[in-house]
C-alpha atoms as a PDB file:
ATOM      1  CA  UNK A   1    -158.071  26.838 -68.560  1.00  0.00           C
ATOM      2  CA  UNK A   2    -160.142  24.920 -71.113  1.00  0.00           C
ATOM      3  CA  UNK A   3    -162.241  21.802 -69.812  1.00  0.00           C
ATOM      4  CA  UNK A   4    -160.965  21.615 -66.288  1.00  0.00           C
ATOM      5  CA  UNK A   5    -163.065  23.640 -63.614  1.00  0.00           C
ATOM      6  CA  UNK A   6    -161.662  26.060 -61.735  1.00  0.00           C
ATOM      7  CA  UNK A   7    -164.120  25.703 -58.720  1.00  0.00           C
ATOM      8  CA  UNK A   8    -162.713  21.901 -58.469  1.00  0.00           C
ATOM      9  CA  UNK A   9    -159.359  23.016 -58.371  1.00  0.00           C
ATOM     10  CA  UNK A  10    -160.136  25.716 -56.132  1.00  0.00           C
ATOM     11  CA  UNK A  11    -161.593  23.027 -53.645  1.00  0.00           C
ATOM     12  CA  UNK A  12    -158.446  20.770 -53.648  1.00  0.00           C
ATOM     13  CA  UNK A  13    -155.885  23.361 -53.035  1.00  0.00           C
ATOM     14  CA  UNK A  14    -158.291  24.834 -50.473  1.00  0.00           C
ATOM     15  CA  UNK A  15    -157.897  21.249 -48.630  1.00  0.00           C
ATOM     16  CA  UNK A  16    -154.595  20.612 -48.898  1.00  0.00           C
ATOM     17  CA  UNK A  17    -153.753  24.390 -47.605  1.00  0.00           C
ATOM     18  CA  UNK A  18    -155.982  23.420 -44.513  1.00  0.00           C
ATOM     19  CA  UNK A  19    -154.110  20.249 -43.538  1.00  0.00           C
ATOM     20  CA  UNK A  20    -152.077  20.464 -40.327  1.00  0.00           C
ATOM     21  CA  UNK A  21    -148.506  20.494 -40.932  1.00  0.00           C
ATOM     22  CA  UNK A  22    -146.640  17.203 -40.342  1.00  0.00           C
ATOM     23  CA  UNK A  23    -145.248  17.191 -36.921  1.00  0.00           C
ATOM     24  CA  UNK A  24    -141.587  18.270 -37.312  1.00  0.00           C
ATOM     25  CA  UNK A  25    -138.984  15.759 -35.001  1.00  0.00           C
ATOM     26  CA  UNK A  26    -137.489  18.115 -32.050  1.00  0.00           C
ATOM     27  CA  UNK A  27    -134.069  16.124 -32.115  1.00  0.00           C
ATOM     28  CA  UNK A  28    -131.451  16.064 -34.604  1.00  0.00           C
ATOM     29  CA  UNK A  29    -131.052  12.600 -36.735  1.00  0.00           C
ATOM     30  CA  UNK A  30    -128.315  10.435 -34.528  1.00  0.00           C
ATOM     31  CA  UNK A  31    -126.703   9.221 -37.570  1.00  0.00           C
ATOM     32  CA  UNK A  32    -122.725  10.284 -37.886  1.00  0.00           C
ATOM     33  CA  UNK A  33    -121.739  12.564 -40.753  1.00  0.00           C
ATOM     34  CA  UNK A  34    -118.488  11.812 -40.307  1.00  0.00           C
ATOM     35  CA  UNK A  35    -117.070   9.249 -43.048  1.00  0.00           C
ATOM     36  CA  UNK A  36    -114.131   6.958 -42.862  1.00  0.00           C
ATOM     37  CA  UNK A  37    -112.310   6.404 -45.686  1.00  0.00           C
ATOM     38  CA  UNK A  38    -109.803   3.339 -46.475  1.00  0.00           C
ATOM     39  CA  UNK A  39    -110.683   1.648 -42.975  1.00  0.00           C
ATOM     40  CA  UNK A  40    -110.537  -2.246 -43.447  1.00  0.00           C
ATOM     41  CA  UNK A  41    -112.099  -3.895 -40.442  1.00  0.00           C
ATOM     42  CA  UNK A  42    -109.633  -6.422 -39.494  1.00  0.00           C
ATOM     43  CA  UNK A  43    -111.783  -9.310 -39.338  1.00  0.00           C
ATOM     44  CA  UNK A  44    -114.649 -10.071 -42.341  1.00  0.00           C
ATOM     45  CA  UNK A  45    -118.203  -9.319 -41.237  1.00  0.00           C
ATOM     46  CA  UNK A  46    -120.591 -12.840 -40.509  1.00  0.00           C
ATOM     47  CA  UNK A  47    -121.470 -14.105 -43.609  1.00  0.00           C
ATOM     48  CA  UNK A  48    -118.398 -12.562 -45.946  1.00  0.00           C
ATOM     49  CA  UNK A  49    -117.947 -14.744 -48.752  1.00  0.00           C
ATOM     50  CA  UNK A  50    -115.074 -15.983 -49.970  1.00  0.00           C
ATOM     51  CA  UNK A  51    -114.067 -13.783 -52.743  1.00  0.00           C
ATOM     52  CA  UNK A  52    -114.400 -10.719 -50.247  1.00  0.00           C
ATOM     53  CA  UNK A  53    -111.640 -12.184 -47.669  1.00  0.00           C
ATOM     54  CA  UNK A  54    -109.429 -13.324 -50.374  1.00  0.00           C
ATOM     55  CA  UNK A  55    -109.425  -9.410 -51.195  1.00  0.00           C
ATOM     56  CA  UNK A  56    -108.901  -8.521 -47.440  1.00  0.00           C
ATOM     57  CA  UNK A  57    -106.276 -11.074 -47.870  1.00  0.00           C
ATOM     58  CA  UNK A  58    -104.491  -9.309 -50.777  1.00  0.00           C
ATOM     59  CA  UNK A  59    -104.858  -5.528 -49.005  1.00  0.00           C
ATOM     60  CA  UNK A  60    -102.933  -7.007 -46.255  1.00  0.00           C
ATOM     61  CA  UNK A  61    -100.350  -8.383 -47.910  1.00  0.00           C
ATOM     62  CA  UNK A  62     -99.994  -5.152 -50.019  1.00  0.00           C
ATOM     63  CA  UNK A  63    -100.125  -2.613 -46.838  1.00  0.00           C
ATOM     64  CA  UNK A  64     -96.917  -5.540 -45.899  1.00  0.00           C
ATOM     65  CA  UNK A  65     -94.586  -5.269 -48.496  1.00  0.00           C
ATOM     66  CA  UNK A  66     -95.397  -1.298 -49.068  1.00  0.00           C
ATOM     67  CA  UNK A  67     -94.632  -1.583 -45.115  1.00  0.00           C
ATOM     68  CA  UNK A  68     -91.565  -3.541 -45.934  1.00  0.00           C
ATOM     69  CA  UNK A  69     -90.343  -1.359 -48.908  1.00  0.00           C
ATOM     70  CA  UNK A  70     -90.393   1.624 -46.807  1.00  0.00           C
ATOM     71  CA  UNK A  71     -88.121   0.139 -44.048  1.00  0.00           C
ATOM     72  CA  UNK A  72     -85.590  -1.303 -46.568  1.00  0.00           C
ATOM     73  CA  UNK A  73     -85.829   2.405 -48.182  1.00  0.00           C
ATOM     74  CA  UNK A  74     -85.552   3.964 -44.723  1.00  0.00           C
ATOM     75  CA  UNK A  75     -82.767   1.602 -43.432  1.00  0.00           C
ATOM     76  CA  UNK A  76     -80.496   1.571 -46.667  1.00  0.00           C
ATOM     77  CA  UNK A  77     -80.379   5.403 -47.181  1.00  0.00           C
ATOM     78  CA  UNK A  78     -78.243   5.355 -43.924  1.00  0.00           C
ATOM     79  CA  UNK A  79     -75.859   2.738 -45.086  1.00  0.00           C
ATOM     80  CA  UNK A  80     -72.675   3.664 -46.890  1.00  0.00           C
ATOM     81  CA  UNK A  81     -71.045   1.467 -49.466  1.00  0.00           C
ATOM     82  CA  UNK A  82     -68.629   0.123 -47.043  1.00  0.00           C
ATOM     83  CA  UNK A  83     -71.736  -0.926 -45.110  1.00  0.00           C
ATOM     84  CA  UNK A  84     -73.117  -3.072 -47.850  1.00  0.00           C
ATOM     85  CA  UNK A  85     -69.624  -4.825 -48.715  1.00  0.00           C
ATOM     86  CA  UNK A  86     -69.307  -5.726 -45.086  1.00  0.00           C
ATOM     87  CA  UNK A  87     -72.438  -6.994 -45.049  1.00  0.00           C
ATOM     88  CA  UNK A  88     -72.011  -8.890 -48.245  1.00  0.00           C
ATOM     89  CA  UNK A  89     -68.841 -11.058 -47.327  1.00  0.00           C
ATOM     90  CA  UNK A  90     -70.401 -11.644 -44.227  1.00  0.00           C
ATOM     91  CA  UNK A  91     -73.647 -13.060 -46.046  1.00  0.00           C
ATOM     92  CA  UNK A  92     -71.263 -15.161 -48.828  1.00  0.00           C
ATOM     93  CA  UNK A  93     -69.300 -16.545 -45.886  1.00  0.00           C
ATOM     94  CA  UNK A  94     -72.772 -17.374 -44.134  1.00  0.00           C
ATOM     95  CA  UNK A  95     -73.957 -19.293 -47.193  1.00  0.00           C
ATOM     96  CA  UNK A  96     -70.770 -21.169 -48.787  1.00  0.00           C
ATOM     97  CA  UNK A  97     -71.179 -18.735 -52.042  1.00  0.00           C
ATOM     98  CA  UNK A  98     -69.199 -19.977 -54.685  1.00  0.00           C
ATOM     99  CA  UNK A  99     -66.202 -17.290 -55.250  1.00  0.00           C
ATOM    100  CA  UNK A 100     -66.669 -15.683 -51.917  1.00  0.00           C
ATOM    101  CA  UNK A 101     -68.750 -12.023 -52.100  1.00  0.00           C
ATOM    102  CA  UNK A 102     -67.255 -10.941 -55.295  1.00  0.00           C
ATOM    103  CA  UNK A 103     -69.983 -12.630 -57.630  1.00  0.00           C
ATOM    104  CA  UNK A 104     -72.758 -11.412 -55.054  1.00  0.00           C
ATOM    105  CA  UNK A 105     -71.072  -7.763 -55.225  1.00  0.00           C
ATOM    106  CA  UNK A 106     -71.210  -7.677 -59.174  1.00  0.00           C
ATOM    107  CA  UNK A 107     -74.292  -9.599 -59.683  1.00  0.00           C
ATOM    108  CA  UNK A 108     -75.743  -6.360 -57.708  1.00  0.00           C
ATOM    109  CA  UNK A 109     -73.781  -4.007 -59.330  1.00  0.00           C
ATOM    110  CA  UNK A 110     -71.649  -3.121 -56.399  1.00  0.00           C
ATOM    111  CA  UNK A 111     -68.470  -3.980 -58.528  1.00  0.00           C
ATOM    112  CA  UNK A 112     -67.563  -0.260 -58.058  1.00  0.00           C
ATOM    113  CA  UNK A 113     -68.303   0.449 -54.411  1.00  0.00           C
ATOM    114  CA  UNK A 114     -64.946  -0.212 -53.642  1.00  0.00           C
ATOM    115  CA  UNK A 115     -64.093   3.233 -55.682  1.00  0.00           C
ATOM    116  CA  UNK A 116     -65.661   5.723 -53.070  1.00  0.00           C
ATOM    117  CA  UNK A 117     -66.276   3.013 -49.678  1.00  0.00           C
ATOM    118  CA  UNK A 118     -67.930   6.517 -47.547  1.00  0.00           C
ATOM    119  CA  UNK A 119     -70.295   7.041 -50.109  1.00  0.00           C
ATOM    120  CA  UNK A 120     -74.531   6.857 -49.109  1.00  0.00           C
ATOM    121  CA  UNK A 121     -75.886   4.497 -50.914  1.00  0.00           C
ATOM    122  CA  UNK A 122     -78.764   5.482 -53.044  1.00  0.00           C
ATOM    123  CA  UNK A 123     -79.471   2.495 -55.418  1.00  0.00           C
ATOM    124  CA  UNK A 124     -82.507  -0.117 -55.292  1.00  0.00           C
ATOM    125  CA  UNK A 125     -83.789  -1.632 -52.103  1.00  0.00           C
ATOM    126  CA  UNK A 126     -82.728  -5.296 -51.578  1.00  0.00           C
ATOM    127  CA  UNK A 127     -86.094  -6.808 -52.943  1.00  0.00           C
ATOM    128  CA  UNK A 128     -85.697  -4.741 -56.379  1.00  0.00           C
ATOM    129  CA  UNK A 129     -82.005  -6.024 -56.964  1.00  0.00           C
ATOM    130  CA  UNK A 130     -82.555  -9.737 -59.264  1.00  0.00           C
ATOM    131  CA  UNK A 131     -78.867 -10.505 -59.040  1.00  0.00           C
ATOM    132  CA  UNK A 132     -79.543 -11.628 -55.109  1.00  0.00           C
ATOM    133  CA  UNK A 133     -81.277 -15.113 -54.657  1.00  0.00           C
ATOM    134  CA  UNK A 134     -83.873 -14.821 -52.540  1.00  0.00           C
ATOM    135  CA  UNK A 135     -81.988 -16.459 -50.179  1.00  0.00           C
ATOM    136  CA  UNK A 136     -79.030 -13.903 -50.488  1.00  0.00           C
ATOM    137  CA  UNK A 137     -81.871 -11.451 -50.405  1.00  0.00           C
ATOM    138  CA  UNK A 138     -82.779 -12.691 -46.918  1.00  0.00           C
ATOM    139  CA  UNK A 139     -79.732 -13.007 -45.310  1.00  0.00           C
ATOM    140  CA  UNK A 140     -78.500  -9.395 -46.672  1.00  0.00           C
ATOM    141  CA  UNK A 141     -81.758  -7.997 -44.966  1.00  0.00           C
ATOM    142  CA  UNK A 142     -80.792  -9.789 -42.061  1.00  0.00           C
ATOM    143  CA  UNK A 143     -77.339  -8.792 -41.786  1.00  0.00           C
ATOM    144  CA  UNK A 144     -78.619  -5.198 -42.453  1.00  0.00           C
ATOM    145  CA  UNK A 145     -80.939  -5.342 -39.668  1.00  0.00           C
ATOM    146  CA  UNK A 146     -83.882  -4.901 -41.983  1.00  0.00           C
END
């Protein structure tokens, strides 16, 4: 070791060797290692601005309609394509539709449920279907008991 001397260096590693250890803590940390994941408090922390509830806002209304889809899903695989037809006059008497529930049936593309009436029906959810107004769409729901 050129320039640097070695009785120095001896010195400082001698002190630092002779320091007392730190004194270790005799309890664990109390901080959690468990992690949540996806929890949304339900209520914005003090002092939240704006742009932060508006999101809150939006996950709610998304964890709705995913809510909403999976009923319709859930409700409509039980229903046969009698089911729907019933439903359907009852919902174009209900609103005065113009040609009774013929236009609703084909405007959904229901024309053909008539072929096999015991049939499961396994098309779109009522939400998804854009020959329904939306306030066919509600009353259908409704009649469905979704």
């Amino acid at each position: 070791m050129v320039g640097i001397d070695k009785k120095k260096l001896s010195d400082i590693l001698k002190k630092v060797k002779d320091q007392p250890e730190a004194a270790k803590p005799t309890t664990p940390p109390t901080t959690s290692t468990k992690k949540v994941v996806g929890a949304i408090p339900k209520t914005p922390a003090k002092g939240v601005t704006s742009t932060a509830k508006a999101s809150l806002e939006e996950y709610k209304k998304s964890q709705a309609a995913k809510d909403t889809k999976a009923k319709q899903e859930e409700v409509l695989k039980t229903k046969t394509h009698q089911d729907l037809i019933n439903a359907v006059y009852k919902v174009a008497d209900e609103l005065k539709v113009e040609g009774g529930p013929w236009p609703m049936l084909r405007a959904a593309g229901w024309g053909n449920f008539t072929d096999d009436r015991g049939k499961l029906y396994k098309g779109p959810i009522i939400d998804e279907i854009e020959g329904f107004t939306p306030e066919q769409k509600a009353a259908l729901k409704k009649q469905l008991g979704i």
